[in-house]
N, C-alpha and C. Protein backbone atom coordinates (compact mmCIF):
# COMPACT_ATOMS: atom_id res chain seq x y z
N UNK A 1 -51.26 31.19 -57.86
CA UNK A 1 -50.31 30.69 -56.87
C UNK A 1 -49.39 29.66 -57.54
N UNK A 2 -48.26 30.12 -57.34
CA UNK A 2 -47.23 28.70 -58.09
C UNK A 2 -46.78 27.42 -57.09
N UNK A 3 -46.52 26.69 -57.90
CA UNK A 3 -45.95 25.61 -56.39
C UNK A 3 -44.33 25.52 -56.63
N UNK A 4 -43.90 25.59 -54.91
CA UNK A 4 -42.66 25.68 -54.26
C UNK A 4 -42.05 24.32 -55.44
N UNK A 5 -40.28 25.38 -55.76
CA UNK A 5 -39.40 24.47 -56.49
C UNK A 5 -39.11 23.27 -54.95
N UNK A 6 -39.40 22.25 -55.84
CA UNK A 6 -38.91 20.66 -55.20
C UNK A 6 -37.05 21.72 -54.79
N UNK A 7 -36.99 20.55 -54.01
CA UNK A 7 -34.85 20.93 -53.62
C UNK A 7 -34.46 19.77 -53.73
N UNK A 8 -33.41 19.75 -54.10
CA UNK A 8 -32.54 18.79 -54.74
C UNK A 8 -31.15 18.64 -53.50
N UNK A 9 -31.18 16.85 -53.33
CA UNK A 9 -29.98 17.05 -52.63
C UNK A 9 -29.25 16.14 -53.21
N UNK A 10 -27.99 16.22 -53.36
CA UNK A 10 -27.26 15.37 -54.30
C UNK A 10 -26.55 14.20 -52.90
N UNK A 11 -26.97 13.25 -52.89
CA UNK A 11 -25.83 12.09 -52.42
C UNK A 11 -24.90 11.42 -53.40
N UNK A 12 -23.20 11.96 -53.10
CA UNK A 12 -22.37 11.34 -53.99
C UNK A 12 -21.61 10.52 -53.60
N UNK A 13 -20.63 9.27 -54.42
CA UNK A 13 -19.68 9.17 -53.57
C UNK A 13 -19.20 7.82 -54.74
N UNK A 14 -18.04 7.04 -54.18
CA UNK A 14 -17.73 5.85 -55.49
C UNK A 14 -18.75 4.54 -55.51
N UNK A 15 -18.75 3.83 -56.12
CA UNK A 15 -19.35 2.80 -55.99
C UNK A 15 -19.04 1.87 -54.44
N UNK A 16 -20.50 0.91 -54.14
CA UNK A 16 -20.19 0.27 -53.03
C UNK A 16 -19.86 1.27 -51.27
N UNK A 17 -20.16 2.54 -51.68
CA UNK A 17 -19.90 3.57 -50.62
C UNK A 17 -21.04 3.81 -49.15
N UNK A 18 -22.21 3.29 -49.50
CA UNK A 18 -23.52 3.37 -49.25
C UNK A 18 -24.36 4.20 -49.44
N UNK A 19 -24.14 4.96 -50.85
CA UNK A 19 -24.99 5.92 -51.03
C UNK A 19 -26.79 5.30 -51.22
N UNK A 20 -27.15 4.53 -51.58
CA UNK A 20 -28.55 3.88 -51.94
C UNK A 20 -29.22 3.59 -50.02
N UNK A 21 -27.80 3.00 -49.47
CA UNK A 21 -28.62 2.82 -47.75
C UNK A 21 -28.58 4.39 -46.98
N UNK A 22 -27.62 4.94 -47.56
CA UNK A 22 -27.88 6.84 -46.87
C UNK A 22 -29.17 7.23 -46.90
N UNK A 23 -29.12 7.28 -48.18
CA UNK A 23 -30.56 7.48 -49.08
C UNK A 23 -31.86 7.30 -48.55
N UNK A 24 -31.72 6.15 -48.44
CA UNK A 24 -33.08 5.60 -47.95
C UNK A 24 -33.16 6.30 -46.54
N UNK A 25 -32.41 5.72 -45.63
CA UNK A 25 -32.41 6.29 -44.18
C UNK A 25 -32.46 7.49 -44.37
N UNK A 26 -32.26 8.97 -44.90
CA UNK A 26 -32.12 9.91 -44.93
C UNK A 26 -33.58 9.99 -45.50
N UNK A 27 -34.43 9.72 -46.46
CA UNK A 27 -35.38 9.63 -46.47
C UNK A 27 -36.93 9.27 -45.78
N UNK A 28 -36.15 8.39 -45.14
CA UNK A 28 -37.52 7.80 -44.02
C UNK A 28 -37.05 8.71 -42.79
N UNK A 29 -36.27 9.58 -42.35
CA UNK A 29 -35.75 9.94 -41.11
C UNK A 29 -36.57 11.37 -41.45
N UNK A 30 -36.58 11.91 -42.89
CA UNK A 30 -37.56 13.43 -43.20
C UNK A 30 -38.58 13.14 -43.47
N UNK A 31 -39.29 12.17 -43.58
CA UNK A 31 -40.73 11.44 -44.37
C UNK A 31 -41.65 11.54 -42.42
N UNK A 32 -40.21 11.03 -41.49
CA UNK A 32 -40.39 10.76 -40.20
C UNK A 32 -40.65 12.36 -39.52
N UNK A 33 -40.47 13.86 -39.91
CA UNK A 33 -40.81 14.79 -39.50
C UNK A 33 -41.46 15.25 -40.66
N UNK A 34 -42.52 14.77 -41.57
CA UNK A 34 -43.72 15.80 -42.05
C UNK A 34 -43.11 16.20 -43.45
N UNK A 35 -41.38 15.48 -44.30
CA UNK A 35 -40.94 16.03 -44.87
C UNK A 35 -41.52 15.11 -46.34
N UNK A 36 -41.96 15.41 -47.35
CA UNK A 36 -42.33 14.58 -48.11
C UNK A 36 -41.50 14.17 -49.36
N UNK A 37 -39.97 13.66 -49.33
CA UNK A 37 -39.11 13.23 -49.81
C UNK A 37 -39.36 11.77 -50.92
N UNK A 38 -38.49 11.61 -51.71
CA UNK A 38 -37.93 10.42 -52.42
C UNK A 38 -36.67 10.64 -52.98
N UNK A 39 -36.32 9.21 -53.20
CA UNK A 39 -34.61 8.54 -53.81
C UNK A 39 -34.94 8.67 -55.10
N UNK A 40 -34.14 9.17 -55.90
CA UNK A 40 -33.75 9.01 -57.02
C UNK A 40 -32.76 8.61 -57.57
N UNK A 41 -32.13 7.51 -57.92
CA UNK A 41 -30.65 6.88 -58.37
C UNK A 41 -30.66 7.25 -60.06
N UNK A 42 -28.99 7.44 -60.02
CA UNK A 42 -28.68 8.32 -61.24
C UNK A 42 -28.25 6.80 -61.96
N UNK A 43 -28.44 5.40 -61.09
CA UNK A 43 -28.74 3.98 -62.08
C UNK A 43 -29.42 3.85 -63.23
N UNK A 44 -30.67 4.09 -63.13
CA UNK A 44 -31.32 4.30 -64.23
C UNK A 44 -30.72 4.76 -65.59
N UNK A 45 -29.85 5.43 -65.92
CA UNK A 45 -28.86 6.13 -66.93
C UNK A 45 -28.13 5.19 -67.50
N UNK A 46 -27.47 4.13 -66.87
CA UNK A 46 -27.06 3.20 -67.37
C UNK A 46 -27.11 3.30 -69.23
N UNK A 47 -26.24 3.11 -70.28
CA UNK A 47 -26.44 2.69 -71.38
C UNK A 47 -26.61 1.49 -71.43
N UNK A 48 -27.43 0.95 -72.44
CA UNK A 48 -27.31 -0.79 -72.52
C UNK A 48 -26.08 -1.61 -72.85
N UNK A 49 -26.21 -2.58 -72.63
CA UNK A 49 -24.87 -3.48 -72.73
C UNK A 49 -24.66 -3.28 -74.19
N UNK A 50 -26.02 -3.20 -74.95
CA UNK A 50 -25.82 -3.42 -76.78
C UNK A 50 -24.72 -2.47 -76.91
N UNK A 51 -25.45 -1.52 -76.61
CA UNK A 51 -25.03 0.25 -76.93
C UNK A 51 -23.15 0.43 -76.31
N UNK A 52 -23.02 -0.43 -75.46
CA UNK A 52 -22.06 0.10 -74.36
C UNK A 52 -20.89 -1.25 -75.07
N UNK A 53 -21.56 -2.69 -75.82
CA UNK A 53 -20.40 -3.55 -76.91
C UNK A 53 -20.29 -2.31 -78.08
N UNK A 54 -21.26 -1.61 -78.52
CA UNK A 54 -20.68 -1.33 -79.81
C UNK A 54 -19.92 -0.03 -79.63
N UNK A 55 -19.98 0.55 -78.47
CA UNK A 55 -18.97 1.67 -78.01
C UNK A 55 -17.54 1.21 -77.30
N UNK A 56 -17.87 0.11 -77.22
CA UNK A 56 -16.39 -0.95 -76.48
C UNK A 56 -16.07 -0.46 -75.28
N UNK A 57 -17.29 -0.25 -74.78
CA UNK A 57 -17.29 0.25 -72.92
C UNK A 57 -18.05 -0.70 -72.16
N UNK A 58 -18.34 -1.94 -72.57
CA UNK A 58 -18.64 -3.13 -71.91
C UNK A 58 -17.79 -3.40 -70.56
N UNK A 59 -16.87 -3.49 -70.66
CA UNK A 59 -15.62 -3.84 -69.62
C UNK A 59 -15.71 -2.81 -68.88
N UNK A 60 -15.88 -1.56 -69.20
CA UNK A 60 -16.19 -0.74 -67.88
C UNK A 60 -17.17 0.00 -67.93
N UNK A 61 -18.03 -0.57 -68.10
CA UNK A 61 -19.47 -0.54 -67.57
C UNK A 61 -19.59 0.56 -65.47
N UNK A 62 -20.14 1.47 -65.72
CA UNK A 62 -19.88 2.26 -64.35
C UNK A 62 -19.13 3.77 -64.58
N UNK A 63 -18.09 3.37 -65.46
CA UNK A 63 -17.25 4.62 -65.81
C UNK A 63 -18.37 5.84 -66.36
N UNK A 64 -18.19 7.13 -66.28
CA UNK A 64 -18.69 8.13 -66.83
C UNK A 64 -19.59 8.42 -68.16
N UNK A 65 -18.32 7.73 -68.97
CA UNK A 65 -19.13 7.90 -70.66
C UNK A 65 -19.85 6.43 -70.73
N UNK A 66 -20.14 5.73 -69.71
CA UNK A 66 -21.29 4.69 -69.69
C UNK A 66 -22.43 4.43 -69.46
N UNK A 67 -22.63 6.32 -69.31
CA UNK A 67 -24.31 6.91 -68.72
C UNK A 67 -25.17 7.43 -69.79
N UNK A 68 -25.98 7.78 -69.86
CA UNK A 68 -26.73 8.64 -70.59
C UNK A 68 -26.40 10.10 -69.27
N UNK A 69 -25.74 11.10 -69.83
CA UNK A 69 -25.30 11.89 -68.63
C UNK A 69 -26.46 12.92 -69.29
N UNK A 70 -26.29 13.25 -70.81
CA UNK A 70 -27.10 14.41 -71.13
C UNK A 70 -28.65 13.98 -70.67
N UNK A 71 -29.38 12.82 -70.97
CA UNK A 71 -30.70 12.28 -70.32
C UNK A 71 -30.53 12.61 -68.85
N UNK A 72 -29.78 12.12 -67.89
CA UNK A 72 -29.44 12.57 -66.45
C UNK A 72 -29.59 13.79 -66.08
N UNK A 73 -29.20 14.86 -66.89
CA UNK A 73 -29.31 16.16 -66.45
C UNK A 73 -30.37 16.97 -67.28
N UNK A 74 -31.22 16.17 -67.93
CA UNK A 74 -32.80 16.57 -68.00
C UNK A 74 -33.58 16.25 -67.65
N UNK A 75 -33.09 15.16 -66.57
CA UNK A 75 -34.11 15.10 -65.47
C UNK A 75 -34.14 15.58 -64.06
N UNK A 76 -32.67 15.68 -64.20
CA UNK A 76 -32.51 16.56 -62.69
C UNK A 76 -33.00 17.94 -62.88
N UNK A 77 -32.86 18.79 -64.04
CA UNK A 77 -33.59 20.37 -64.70
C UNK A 77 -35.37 19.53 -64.48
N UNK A 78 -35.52 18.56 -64.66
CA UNK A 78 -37.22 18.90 -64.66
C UNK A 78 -37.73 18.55 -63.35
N UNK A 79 -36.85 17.79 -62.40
CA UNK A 79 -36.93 17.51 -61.03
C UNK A 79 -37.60 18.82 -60.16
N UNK A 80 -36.84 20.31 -60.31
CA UNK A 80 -37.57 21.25 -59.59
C UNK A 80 -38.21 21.78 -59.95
N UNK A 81 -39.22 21.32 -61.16
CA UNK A 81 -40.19 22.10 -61.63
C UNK A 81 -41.65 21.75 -61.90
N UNK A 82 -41.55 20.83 -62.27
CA UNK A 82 -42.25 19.52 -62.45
C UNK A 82 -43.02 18.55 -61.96
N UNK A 83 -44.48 18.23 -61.92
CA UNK A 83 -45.55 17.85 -60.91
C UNK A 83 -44.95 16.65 -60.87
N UNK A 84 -45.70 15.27 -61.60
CA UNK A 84 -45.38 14.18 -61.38
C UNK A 84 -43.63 13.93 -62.74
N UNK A 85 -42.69 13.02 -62.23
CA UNK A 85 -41.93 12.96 -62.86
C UNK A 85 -41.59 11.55 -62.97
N UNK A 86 -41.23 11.01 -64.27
CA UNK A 86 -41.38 9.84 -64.10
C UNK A 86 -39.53 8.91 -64.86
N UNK A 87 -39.00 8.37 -64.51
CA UNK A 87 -37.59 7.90 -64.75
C UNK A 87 -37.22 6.54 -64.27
N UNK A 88 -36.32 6.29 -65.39
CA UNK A 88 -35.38 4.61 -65.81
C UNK A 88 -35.10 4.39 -63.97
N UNK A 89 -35.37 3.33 -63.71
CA UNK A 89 -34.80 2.68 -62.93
C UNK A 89 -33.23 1.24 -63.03
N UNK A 90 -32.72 1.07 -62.24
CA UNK A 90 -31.78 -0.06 -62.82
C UNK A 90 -31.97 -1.47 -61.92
N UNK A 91 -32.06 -2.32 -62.67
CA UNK A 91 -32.56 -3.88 -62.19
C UNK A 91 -31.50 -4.61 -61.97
N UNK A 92 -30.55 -4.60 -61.22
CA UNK A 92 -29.19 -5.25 -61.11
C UNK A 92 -29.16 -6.68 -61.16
N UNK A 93 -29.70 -7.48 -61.03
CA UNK A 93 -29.98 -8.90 -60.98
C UNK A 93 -29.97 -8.77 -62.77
N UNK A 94 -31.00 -7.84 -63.11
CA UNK A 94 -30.83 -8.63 -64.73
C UNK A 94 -29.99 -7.62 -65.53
N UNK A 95 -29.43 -6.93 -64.73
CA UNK A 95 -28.26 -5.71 -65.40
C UNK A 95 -29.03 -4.97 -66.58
N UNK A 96 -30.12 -4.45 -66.25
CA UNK A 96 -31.07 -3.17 -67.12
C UNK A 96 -31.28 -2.30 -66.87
N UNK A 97 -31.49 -1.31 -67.78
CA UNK A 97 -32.44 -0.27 -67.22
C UNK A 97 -33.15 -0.49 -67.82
N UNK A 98 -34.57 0.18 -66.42
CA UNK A 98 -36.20 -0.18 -66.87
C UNK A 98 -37.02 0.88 -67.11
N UNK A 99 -36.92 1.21 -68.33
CA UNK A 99 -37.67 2.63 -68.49
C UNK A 99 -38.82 3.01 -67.44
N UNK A 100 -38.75 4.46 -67.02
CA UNK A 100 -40.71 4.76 -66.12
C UNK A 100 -41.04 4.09 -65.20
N UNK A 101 -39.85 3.34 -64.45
CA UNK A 101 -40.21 2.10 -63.21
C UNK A 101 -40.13 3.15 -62.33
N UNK A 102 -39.83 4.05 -62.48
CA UNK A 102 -39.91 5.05 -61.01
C UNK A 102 -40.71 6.57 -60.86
N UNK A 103 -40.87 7.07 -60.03
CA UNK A 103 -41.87 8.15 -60.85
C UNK A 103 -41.59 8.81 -59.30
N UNK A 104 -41.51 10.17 -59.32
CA UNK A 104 -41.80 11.37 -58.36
C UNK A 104 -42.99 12.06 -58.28
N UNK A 105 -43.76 11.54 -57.22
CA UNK A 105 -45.15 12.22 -56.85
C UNK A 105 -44.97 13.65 -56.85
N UNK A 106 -46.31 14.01 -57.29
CA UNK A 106 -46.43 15.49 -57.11
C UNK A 106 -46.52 16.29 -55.83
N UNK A 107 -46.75 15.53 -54.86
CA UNK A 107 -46.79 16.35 -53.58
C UNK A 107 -45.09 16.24 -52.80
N UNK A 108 -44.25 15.45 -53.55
CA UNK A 108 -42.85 15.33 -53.09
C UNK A 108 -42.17 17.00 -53.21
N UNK A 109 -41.26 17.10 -51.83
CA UNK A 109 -41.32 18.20 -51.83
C UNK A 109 -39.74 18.30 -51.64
N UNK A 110 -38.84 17.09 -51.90
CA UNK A 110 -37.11 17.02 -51.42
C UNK A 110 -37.10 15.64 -52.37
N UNK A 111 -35.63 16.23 -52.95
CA UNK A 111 -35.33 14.72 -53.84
C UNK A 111 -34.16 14.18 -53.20
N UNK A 112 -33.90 13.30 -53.41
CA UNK A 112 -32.41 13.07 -52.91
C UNK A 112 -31.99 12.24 -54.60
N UNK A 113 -30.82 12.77 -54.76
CA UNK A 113 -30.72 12.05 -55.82
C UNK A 113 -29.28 11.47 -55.69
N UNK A 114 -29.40 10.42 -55.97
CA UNK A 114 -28.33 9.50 -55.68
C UNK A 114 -27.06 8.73 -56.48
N UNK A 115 -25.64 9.08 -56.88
CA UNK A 115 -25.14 8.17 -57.87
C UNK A 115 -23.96 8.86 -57.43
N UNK A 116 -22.36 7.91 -59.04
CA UNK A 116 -21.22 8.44 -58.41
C UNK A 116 -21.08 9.24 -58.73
N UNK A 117 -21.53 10.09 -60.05
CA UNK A 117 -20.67 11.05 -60.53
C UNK A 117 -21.07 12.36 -60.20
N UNK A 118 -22.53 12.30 -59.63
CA UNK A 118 -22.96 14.29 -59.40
C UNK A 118 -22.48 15.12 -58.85
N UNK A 119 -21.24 14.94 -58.84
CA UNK A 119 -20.05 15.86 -58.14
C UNK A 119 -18.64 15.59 -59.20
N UNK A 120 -19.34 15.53 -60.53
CA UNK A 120 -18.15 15.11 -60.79
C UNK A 120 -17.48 16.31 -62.08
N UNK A 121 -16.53 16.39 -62.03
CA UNK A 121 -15.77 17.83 -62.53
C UNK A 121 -15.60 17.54 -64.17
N UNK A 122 -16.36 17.44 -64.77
CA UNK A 122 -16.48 16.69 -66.46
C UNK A 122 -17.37 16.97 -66.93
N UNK A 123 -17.20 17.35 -68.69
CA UNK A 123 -18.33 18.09 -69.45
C UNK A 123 -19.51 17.12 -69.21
N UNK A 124 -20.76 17.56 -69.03
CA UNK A 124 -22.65 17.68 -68.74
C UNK A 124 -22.22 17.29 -67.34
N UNK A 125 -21.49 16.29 -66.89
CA UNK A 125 -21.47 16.29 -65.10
C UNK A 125 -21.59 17.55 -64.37
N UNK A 126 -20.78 18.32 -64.85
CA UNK A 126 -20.32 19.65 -63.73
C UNK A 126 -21.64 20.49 -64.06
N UNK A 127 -22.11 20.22 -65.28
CA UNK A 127 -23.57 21.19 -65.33
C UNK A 127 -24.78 21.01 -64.07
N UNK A 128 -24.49 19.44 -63.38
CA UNK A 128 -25.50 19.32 -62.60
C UNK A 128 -25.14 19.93 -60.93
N UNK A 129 -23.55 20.77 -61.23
CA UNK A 129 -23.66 20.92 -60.19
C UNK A 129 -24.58 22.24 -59.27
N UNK A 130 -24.64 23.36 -59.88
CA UNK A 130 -25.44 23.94 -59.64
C UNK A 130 -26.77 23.91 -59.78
N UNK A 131 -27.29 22.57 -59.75
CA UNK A 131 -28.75 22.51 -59.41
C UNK A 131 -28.81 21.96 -57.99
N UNK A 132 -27.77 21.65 -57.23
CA UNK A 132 -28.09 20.51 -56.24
C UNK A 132 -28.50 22.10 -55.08
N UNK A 133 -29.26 21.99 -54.25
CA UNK A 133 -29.60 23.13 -52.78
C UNK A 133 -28.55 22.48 -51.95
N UNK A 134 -28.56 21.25 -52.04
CA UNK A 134 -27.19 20.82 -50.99
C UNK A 134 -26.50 19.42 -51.66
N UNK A 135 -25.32 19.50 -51.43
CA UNK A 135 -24.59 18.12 -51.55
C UNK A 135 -23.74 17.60 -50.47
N UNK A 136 -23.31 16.38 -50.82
CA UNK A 136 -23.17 15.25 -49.94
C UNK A 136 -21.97 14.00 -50.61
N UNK A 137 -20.80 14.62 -50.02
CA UNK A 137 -20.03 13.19 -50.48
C UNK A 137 -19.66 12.16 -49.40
N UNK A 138 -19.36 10.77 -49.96
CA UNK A 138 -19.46 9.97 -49.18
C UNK A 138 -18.10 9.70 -49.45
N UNK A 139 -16.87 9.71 -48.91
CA UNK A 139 -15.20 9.52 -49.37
C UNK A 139 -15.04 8.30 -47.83
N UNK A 140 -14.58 6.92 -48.78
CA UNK A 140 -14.42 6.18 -47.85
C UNK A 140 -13.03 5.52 -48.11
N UNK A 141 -12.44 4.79 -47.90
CA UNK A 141 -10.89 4.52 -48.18
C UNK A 141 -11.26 3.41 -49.49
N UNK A 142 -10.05 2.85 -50.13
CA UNK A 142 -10.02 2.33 -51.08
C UNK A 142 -10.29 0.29 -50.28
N UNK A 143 -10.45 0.30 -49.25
CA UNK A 143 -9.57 -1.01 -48.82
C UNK A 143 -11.09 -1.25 -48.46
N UNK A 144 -12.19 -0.31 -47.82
CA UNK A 144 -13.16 -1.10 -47.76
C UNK A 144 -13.89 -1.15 -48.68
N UNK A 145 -13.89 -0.01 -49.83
CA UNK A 145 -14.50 -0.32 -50.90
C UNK A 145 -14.69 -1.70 -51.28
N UNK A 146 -12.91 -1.81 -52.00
CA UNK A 146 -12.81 -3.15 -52.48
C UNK A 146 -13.39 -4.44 -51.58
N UNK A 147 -12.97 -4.54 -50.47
CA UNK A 147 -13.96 -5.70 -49.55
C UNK A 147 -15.57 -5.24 -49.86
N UNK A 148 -16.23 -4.23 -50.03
CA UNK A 148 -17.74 -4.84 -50.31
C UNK A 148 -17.74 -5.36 -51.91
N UNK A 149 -17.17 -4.11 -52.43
CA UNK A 149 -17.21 -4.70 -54.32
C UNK A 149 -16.82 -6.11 -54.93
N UNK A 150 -16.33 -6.80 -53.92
CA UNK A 150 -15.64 -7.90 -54.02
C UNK A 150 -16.88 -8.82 -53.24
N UNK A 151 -17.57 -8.60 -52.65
CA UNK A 151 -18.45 -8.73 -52.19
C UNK A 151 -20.02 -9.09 -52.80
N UNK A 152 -20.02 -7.48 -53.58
CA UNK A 152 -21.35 -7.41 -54.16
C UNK A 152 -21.46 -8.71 -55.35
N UNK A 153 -20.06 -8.80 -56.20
CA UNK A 153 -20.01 -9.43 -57.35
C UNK A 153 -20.50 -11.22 -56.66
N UNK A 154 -19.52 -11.20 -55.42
CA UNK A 154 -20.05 -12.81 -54.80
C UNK A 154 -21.29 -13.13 -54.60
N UNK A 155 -22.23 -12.21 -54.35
CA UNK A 155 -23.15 -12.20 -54.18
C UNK A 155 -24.24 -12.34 -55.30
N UNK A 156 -23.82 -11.93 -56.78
CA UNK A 156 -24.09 -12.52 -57.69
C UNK A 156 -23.60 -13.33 -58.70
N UNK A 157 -23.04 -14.52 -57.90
CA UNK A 157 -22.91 -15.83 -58.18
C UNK A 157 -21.58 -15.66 -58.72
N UNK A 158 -20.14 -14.50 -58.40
CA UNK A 158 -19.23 -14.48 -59.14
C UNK A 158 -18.26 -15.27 -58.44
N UNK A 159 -17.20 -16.25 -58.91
CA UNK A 159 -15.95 -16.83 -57.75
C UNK A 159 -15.49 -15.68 -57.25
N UNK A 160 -14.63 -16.35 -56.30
CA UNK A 160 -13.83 -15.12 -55.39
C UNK A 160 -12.96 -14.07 -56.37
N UNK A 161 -11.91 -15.25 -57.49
CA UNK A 161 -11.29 -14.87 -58.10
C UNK A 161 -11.58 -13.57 -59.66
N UNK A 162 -13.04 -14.21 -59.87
CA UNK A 162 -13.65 -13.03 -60.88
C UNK A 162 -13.87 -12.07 -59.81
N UNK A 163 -14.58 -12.23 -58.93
CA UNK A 163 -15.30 -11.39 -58.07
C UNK A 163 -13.87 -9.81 -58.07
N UNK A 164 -13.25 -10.37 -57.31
CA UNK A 164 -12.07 -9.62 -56.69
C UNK A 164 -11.53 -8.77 -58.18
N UNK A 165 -11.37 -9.67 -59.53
CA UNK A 165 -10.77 -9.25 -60.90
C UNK A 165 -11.91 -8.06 -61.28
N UNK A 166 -13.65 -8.01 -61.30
CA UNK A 166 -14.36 -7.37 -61.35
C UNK A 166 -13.99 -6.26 -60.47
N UNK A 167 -13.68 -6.40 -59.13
CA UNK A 167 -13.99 -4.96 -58.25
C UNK A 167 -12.25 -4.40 -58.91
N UNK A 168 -11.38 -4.77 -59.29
CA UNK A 168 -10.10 -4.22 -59.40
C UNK A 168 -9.97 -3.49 -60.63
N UNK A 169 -10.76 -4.42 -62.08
CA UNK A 169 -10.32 -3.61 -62.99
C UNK A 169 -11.54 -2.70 -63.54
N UNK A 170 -12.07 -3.23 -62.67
CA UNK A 170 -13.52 -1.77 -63.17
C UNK A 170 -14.17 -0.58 -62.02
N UNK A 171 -14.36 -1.44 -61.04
CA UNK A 171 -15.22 -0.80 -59.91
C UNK A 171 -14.52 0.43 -59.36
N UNK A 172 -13.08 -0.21 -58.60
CA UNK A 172 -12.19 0.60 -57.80
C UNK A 172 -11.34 1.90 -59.43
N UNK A 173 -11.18 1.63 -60.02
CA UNK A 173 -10.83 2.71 -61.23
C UNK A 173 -11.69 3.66 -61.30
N UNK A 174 -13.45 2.98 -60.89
CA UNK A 174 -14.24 4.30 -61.51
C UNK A 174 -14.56 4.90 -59.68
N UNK A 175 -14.43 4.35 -59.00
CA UNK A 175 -14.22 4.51 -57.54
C UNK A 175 -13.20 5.83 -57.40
N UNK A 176 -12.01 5.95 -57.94
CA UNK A 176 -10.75 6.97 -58.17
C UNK A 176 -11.55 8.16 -59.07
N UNK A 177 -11.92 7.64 -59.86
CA UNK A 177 -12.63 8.86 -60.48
C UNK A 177 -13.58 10.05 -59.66
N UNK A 178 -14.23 9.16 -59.10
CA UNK A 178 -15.01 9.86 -57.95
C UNK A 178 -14.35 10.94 -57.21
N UNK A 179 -13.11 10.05 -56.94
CA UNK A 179 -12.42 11.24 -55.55
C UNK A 179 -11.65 11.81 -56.13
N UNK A 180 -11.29 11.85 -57.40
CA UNK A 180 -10.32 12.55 -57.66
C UNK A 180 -10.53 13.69 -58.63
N UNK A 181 -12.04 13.48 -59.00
CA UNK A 181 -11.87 14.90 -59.72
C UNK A 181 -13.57 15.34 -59.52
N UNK A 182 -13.82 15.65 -58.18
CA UNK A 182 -14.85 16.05 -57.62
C UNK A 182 -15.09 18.06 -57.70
N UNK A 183 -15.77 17.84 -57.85
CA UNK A 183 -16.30 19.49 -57.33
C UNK A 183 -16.51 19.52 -56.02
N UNK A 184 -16.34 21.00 -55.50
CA UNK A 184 -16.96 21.05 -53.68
C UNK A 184 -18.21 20.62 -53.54
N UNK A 185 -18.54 20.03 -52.62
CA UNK A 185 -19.91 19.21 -51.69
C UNK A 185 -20.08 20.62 -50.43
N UNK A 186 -21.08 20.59 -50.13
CA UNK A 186 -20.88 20.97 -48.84
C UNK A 186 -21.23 20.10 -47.69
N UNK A 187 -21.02 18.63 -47.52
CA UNK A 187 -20.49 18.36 -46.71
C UNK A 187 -19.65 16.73 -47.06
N UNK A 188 -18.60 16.41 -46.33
CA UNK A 188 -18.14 15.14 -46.85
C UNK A 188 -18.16 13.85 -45.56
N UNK A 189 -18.71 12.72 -45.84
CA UNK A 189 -18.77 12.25 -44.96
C UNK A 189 -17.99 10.51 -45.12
N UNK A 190 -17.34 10.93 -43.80
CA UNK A 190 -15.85 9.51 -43.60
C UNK A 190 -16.71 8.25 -43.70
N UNK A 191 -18.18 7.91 -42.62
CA UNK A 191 -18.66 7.27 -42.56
C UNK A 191 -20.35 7.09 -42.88
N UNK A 192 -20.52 6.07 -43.92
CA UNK A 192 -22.07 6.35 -44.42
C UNK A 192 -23.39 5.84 -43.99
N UNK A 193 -23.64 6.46 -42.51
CA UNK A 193 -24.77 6.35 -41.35
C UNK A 193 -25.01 7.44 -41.10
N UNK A 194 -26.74 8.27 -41.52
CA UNK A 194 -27.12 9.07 -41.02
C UNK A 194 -27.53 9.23 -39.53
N UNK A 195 -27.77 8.69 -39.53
CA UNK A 195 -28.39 7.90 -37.65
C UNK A 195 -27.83 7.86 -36.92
């Protein structure tokens, strides 16, 4: 007897969109009918800051070639096959990734996997698109973005004035990326509340 491929659902969308609070709620809402789900954030991928000064992608840190994308899409290939699975998490307070901090039980039976780019139309990105059973974009305007991203940075201890310089010359750029060179989702959503 073999065991049923896990399904993969991709939540996409730009930074600051609410894909991590979808997530969750979308998770506890199938956990809530018998469904045995977990989050997976495509955070974890992160390159290190070392790795990301000596590639001179420090400053935009978030952008595409700032992932481990080929690592990303060998774990999404071992996601539906695969008993226990185990993957980098990202520690935002101390801006890391933490190798094996996260792990997919073997009786999990739906992933949701979560980040900006898994819809995104660019060499190893677009490879992940035909693994997703369903996807999910989150397209929200540029104006509230920037009010949370401007936000998130205040929130870790940035002035208004970095804060706002952070969400403009990094966040909202890789935010455009998102929407602008997406693959089809099958479904897109204006506002990010499952409930």
């Amino acid at each position: 007897m073999t065991t049923p491929r896990r399904k993969l659902v991709a939540l996409a969308g730009p930074p600051a969109s609410g894909k991590s609070t979808l997530a969750k709620e979308l998770a506890e809402y199938l956990g809530n009918r018998d469904l045995n789900c977990e989050v997976v954030p495509m955070d974890g991928f992160h390159l290190d800051n070392t790795v990301l000064n000596t590639l001179g992608l420090l400053d935009r840190k978030g952008c595409p070639e700032s992932f481990d994308a080929n690592g990303f899409l060998r774990l999404v290939k071992a996601l539906t096959n695969e008993a226990a699975i185990y993957y980098p998490t990202f520690d935002r307070d101390r801006d890391i990734a933490i190798a094996g901090s996260g792990v997919v039980d073997p009786d999990c039976q739906l992933v949701i996997v979560e980040g900006n780019y898994l819809l995104l139309d660019a060499p190893i990105w677009k490879d992940l698109h035909a693994l997703w059973d369903y996807s999910i974009f989150l397209s929200i305007p540029d104006d509230i973005l920037e009010e949370r991203l401007v936000q998130r940075w205040r929130s870790h201890g940035y002035s208004g004035v970095e804060a706002t310089s952070k969400a403009l010359t990094n966040d909202i750029p890789n935010a455009r990326i998102t929407q602008s060179s997406q693959l089809t989702s099958d479904m897109i959503l204006m506002e990010p509340t499952f409930l």
